[in-house]
Protein backbone atom coordinates (compact mmCIF):
# COMPACT_ATOMS: atom_id res chain seq x y z
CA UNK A 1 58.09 105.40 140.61
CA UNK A 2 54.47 104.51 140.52
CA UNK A 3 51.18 106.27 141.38
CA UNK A 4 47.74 105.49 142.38
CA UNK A 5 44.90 105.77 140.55
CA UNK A 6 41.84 103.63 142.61
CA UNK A 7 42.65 100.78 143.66
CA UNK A 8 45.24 99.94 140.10
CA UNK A 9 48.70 100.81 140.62
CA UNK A 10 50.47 103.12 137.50
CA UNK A 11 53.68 104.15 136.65
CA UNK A 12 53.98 107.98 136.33
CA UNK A 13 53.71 107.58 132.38
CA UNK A 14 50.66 105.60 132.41
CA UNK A 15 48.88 108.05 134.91
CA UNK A 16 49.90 111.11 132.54
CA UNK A 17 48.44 109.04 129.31
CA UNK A 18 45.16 108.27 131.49
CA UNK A 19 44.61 111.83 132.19
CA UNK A 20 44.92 112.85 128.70
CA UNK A 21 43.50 109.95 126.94
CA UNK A 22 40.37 110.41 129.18
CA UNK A 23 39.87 113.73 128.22
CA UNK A 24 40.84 113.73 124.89
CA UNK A 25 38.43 110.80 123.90
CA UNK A 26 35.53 112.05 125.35
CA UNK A 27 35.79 115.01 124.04
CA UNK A 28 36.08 113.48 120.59
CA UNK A 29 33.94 110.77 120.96
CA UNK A 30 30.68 111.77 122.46
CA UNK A 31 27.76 108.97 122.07
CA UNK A 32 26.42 111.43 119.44
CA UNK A 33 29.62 111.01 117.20
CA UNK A 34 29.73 107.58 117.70
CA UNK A 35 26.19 106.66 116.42
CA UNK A 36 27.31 109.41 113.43
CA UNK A 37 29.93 107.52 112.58
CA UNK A 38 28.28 104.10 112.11
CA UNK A 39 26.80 105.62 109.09
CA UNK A 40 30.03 107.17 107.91
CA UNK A 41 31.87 105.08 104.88
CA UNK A 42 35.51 105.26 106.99
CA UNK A 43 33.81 104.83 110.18
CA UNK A 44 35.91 107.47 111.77
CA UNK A 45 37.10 110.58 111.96
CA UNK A 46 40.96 110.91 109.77
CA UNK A 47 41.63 114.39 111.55
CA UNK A 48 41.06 112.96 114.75
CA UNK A 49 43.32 110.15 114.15
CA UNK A 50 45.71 112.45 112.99
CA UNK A 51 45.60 114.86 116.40
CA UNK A 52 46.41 110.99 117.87
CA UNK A 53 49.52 110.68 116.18
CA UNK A 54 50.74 114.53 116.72
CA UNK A 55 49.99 113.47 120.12
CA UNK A 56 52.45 110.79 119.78
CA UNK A 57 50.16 107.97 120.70
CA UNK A 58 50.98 105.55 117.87
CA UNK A 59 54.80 105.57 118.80
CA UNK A 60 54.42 105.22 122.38
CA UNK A 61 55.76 101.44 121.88
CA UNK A 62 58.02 102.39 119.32
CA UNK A 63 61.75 102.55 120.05
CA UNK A 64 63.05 106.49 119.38
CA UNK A 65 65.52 104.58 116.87
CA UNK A 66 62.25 105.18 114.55
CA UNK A 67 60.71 108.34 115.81
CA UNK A 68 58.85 106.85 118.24
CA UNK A 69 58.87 107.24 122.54
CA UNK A 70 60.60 104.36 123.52
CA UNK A 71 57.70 103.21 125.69
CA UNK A 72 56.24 99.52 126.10
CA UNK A 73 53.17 97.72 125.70
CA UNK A 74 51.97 98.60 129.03
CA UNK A 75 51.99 102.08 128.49
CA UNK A 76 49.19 101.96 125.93
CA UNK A 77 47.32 100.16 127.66
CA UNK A 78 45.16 102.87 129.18
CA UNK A 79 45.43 105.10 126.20
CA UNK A 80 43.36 102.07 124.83
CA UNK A 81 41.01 101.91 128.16
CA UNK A 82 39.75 105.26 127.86
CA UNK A 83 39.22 104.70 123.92
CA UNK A 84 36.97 101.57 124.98
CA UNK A 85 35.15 103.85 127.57
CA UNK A 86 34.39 106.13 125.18
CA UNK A 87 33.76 103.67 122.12
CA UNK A 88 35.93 105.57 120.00
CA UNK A 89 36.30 104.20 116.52
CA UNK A 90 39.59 104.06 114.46
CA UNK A 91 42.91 102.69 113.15
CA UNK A 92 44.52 103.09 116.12
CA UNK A 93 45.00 99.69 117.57
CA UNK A 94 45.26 97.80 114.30
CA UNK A 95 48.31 100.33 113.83
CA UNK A 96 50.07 99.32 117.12
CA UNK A 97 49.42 95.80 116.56
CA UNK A 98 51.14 96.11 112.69
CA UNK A 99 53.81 98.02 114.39
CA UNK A 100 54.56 95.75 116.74
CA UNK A 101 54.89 92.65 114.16
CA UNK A 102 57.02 94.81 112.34
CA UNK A 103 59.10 95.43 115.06
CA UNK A 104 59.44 92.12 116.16
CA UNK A 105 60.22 90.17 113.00
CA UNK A 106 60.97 92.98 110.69
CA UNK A 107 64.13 93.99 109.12
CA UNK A 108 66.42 96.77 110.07
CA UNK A 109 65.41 98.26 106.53
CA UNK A 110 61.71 97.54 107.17
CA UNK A 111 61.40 98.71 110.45
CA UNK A 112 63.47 101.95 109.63
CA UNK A 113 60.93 102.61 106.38
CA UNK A 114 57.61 101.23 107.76
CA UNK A 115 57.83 102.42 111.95
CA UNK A 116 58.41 106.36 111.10
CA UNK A 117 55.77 106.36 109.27
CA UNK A 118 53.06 104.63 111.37
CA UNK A 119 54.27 107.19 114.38
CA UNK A 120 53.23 109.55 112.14
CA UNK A 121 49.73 108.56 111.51
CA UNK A 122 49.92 106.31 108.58
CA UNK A 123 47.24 103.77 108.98
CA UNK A 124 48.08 99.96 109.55
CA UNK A 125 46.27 96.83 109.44
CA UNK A 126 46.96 93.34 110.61
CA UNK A 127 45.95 90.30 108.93
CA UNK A 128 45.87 87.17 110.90
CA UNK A 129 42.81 85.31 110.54
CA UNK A 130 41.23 83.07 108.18
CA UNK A 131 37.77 81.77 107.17
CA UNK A 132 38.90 77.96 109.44
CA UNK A 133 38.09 80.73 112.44
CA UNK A 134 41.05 78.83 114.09
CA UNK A 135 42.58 81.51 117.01
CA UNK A 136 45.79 79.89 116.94
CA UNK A 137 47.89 82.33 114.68
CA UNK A 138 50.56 79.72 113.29
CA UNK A 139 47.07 77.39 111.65
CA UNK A 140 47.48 78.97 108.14
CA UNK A 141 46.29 78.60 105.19
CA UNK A 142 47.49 81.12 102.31
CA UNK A 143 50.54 80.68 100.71
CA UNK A 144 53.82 82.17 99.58
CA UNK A 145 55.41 80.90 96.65
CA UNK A 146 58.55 81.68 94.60
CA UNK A 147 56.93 82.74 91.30
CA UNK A 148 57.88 85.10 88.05
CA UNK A 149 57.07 88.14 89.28
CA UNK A 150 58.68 87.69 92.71
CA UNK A 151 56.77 86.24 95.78
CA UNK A 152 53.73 85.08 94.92
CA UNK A 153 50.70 85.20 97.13
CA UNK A 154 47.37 82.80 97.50
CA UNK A 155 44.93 82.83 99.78
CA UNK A 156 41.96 84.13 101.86
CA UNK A 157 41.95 86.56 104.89
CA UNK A 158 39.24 87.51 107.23
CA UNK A 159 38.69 89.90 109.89
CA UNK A 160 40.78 91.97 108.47
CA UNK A 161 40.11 95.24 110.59
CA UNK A 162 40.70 98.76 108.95
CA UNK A 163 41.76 96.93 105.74
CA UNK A 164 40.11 99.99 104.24
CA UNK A 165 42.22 102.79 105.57
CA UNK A 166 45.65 100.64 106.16
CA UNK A 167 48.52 102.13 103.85
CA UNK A 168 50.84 98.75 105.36
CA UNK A 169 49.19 95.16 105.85
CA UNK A 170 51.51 92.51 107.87
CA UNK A 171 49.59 89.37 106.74
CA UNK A 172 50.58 85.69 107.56
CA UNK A 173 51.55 83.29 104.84
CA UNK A 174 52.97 79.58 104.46
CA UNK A 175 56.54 80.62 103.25
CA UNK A 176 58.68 77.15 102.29
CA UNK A 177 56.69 75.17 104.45
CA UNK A 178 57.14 77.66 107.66
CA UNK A 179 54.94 80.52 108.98
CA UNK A 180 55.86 83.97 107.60
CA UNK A 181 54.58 87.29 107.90
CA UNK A 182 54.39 89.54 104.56
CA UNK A 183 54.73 93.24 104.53
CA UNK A 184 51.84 94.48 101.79
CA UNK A 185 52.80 98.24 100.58
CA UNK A 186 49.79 100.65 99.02
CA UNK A 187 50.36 99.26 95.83
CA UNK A 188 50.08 95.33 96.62
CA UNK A 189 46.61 96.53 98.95
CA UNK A 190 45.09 97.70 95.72
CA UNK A 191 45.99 94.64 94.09
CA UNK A 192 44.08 92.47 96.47
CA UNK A 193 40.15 91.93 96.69
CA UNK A 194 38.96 93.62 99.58
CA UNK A 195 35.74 93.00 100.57
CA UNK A 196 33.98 94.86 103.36
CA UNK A 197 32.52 92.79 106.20
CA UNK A 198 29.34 92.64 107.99
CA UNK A 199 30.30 92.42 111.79
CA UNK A 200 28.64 93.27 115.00
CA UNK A 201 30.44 95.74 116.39
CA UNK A 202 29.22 98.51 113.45
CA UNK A 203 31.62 100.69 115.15
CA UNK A 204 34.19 98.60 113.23
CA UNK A 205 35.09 98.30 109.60
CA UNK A 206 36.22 94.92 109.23
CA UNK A 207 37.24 93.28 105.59
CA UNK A 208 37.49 89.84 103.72
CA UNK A 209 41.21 90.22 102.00
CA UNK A 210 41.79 88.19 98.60
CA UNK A 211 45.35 87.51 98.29
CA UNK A 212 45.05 85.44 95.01
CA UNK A 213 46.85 86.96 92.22
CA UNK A 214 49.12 89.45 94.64
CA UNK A 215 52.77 89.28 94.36
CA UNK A 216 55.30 90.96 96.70
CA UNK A 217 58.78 91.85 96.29
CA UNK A 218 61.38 88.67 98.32
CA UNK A 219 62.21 91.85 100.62
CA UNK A 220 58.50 92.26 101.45
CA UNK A 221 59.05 89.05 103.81
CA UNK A 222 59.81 89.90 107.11
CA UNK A 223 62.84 87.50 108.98
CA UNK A 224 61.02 84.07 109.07
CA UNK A 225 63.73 83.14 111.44
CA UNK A 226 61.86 85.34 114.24
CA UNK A 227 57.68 84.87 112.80
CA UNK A 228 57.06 82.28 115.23
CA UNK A 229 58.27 84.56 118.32
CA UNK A 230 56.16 87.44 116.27
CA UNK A 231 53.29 85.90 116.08
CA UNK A 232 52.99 84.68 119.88
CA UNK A 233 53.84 88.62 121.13
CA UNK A 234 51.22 89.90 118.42
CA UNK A 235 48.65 87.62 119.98
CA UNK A 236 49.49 88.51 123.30
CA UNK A 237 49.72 91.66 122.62
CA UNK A 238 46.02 91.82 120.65
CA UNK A 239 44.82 90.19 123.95
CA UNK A 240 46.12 92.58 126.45
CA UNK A 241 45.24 95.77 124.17
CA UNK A 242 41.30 94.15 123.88
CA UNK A 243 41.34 93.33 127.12
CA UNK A 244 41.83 96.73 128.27
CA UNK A 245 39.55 98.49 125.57
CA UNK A 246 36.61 95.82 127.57
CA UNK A 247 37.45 97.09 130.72
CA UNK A 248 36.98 100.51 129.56
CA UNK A 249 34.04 99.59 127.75
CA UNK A 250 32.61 98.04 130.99
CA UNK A 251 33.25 101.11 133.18
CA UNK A 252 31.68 103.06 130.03
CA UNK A 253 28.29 100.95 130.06
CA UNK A 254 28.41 101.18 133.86
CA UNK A 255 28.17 105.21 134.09
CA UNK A 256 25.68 105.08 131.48
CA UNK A 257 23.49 101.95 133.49
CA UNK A 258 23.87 104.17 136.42
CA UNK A 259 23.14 107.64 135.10
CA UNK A 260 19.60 105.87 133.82
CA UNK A 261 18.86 103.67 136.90
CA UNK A 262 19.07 107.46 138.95
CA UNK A 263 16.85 109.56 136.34
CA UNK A 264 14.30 106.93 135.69
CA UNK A 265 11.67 106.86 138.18
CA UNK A 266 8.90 104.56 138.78
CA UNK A 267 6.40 104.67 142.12
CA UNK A 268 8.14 108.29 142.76
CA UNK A 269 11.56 106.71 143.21
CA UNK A 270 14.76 106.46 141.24
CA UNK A 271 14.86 102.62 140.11
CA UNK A 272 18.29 102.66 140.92
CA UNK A 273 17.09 102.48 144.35
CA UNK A 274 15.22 98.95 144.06
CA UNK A 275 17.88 96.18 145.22
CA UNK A 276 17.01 94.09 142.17
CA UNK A 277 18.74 96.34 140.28
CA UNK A 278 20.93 97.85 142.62
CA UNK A 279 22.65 94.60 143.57
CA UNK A 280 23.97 93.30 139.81
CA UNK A 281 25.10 96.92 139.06
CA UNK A 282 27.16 96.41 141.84
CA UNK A 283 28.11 93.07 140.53
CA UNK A 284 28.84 94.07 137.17
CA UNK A 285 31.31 97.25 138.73
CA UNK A 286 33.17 94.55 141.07
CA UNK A 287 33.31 92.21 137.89
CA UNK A 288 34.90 95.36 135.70
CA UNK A 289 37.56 96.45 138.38
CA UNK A 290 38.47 92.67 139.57
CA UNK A 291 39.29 92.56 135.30
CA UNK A 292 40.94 95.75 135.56
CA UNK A 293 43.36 94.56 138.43
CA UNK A 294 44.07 91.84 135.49
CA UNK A 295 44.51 93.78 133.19
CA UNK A 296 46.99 96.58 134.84
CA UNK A 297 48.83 93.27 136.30
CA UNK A 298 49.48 91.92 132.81
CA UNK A 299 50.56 95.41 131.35
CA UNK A 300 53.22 95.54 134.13
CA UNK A 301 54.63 91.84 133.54
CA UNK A 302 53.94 91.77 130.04
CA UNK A 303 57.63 91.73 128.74
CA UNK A 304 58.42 88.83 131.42
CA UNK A 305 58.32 85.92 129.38
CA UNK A 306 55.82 82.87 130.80
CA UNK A 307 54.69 85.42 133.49
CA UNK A 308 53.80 87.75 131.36
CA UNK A 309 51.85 85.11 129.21
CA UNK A 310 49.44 84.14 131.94
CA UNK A 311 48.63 87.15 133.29
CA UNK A 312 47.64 88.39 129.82
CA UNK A 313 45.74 85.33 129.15
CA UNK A 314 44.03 85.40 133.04
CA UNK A 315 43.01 89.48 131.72
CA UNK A 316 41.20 88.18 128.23
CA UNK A 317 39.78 85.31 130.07
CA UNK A 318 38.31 87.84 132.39
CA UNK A 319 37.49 90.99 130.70
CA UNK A 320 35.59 89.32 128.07
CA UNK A 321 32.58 87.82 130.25
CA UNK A 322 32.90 91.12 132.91
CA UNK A 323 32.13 93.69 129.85
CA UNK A 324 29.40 91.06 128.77
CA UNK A 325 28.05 90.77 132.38
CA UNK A 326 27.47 94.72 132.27
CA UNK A 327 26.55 94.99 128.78
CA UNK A 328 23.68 92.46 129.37
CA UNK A 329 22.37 94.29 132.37
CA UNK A 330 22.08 97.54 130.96
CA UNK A 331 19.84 96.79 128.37
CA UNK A 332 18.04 94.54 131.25
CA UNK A 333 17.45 97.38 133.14
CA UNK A 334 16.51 99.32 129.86
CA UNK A 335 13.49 97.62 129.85
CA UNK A 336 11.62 97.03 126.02
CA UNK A 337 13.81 100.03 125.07
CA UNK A 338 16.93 98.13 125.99
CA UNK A 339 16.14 96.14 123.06
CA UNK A 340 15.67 98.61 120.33
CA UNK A 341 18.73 99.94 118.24
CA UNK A 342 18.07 103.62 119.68
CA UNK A 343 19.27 102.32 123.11
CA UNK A 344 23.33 103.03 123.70
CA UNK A 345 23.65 99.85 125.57
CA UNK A 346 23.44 97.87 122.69
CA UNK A 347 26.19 99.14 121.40
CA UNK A 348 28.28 98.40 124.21
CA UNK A 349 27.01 94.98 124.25
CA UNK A 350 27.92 94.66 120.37
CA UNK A 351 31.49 95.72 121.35
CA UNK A 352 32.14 92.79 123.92
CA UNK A 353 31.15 90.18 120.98
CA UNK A 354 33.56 91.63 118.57
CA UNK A 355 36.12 92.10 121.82
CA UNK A 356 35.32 88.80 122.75
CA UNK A 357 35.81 86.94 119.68
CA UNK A 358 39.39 88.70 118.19
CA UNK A 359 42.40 86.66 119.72
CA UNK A 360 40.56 83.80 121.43
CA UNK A 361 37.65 83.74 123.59
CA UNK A 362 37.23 83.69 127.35
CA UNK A 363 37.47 79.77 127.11
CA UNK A 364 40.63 79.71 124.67
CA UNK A 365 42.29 81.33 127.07
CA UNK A 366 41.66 79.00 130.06
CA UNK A 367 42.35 76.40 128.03
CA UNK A 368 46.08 77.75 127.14
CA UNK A 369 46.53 78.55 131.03
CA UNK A 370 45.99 75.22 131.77
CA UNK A 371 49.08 74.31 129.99
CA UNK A 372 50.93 77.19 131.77
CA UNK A 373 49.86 76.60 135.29
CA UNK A 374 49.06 73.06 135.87
């Protein structure tokens, strides 16, 4: 049974998350708390992470085999939305992403260790990319090698997001000339040269990850048999999770562009009343729902194979350039202050780079749904 909320049809479970996700992260992720925790070394808040997993958020996708709620994909999607809207910072989505590697290509002894223990708020990381900025996730570069003191690791990782705060990091390797993902415990983390990043997003903490020197257990390797069909759902799956956190984003930006284009006056009017301005707000709204519709669409077929693949990748190519679109006209319409680093729509306009740029760009996307469609 589904329910409406809009003009975005939702399943009764997604409608109860969006009610309590939307409350929940604004009230624990005011604008004030945001620019606080830019400064802060962590970047967010552990004991509000932790109310996320007593609210059972991080095993929503997680089968109740391994504590979790035996949800899919689609039902975090506006969990994710209203975290977006409210530019919350945190673990959270690097956590679902490791999960779902894990439970895609993991072993029934690593998914029964490592999945009860991300449902219950143990931080997670994913590490995917590499300083060739290629998006495709089977182009890799470090290595796993048979060595003395088990598997043997080489190799650079970038982009690595919450690298910091991650207790488990699923990172992909060159295993006997095939792609495999390696699951890195607390101790191999400390063993590996983390370096924190400089990104755009400073809502983020993103890390460099040196893998030379690190070795692993042989049961640290998750099946290589299933990587290939791991790494093509964790991609997807990145996609349709950023796509939604733009569309939240966008209708984030949008209330603020709004609430300033009716309090600002000039001539003894609101400028929200001058069609110049009034006219691409209403352009950037259309832009956000139309990516919304995408996004909802793709959450609903996600788990149906080819369909499922082009409707995520039609929701990336689209959020990315609609959060942009509204990003850009806020600090327009912001005037000279629009520019300055005091001005919230900035920040929102930082967020749709990062968004943007993790799992393939707007034009990546068209570019695989070529091959899918044509």
């Amino acid at each position: 049974m589904s329910v409406r909320h809009g003009t975005i049809g939702l399943s009764e479970e997604q409608a109860a998350l969006l009610e309590s996700a939307s409350k929940f992260c604004r009230d624990k992720s005011s604008i004030e708390a945001v620019r606080r925790l830019i400064d802060d070394e962590l970047g967010h808040d552990p004991a509000v992470f932790e109310e996320m997993a007593e609210l059972g958020w991080l095993g929503i996708a997680i089968p109740e085999a391994y504590r979790g709620a035996g949800l899919e994909l689609a039902e975090v999607v506006p969990v994710v939305e209203q975290m977006g809207r409210n530019l919350m910072a945190g673990p959270f989505l690097s956590t679902t992403l490791a999960a779902q590697a894990v439970l895609c290509a993991g072993t029934e002894a690593q998914k029964s260790q490592v999945l009860p223990e991300l449902v219950a708020g143990t931080p997670a990381a994913l590490a995917l990319m590499e300083p060739h900025a290629d998006w495709d996730p089977k182009n890799i570069g470090c290595q796993a090698v048979r060595g003395e003191k088990g598997i043997e690791l080489s190799g650079t990782k970038v982009l690595v997001t919450d690298a910091g705060v991650a207790k488990w990091i699923v990172a992909s390797v060159v295993y006997e000339g095939s792609p495999a993902l390696v699951l890195l415990d607390a101790e191999a983390i400390t063993a590996c040269k983390r370096r924190r990043e400089t990104v755009v997003d400073e809502t983020r903490r993103s890390f460099q990850l040196g893998l030379d020197g690190v070795s692993v257990a042989e049961d640290a390797l998750l099946d290589v048999s299933l990587v290939p069909a791991a790494l093509e759902r964790t991609e997807l799956a990145g996609s349709l999770l950023g796509s939604a956190e733009m569309c939240g984003g966008g209708v984030g930006c949008i209330d603020s562009t709004v609430a300033y284009l009716i309090d600002r006056k000039q001539f003894g009017r609101p400028i929200g009343s001058y069609q110049a301005l009034k006219h691409p707000t209403v352009d950037a709204h259309l832009g956000i729902e139309q990516a919304r519709s995408h996004v909802y669409a793709a959450a609903h077929t996600f788990e149906n194979g080819r369909e499922g693949e082009i409707a995520v990748r039609m929701a990336k190519a689209h959020a990315g350039p609609a959060l942009a679109f509204a990003a850009d006209r806020a600090i327009q319409f912001h005037g000279g202050f629009g520019f300055t680093y005091e001005c919230d729509a900035q920040l929102y306009r930082r967020r749709a780079l990062w968004c943007e740029n993790q799992h393939g760009d707007a034009l990546y996307h068209r570019q695989k749904l070529a091959s899918l469609i044509l």
